[in-house]
Protein backbone atom coordinates (compact mmCIF):
# COMPACT_ATOMS: atom_id res chain seq x y z
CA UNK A 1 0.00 0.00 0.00
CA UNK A 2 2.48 2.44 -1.67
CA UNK A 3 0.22 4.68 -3.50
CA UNK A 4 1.01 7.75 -1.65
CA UNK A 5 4.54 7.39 -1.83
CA UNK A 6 4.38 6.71 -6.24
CA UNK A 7 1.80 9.60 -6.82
CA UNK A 8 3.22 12.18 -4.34
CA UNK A 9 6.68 11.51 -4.06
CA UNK A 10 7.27 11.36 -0.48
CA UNK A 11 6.49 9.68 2.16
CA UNK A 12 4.30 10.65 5.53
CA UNK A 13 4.86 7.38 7.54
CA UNK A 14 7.82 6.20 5.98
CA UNK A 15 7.02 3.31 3.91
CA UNK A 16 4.92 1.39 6.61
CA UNK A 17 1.88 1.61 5.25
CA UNK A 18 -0.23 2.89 8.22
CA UNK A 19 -0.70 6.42 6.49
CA UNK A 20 -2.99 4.73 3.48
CA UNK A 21 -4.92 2.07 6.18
CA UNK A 22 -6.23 5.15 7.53
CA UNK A 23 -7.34 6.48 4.36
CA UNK A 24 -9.71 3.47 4.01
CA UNK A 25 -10.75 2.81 7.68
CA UNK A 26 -11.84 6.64 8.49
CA UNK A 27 -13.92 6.62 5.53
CA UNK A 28 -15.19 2.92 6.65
CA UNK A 29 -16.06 3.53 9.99
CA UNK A 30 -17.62 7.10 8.95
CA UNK A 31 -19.78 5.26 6.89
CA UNK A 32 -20.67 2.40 9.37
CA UNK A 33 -21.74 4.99 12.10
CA UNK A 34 -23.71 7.05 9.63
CA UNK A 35 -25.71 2.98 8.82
CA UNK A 36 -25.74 2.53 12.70
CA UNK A 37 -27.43 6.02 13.12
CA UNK A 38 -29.76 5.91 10.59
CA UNK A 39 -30.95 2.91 11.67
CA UNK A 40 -31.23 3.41 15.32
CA UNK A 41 -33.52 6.36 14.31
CA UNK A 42 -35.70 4.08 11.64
CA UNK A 43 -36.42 1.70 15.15
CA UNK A 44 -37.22 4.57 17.26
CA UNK A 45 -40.02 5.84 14.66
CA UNK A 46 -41.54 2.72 14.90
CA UNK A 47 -44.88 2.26 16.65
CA UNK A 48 -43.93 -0.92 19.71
CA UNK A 49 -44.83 -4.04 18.99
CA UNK A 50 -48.65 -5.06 20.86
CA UNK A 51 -48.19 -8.27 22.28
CA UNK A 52 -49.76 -11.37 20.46
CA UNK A 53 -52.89 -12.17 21.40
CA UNK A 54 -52.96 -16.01 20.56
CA UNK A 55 -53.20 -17.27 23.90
């Protein structure tokens, strides 16, 4: 995971690699919390569920 280092020319974490994980996990975990939210709020619009009455 080089890219950084062959488009830009230098290199922020010296060749390790941790620089360009980050690139893809922020964007990851942005996007997973933004799911999460979304759907905590879709659950909480929700009318609760009556009990069933097949007793």
């Amino acid at each position: 995971m080089d890219f950084i280092e062959q488009i830009l020319g230098w290199s922020p974490d010296n060749g390790e690699g941790w620089f360009e994980a980050l690139l893809f996990a922020i964007p990851i975990c942005g996007i997973l919390m933004i799911w999460r939210h979304r759907r905590a709020q879709a659950q909480s619009k929700r009318p609760p569920r009556s009990p069933d009455k097949h007793s």
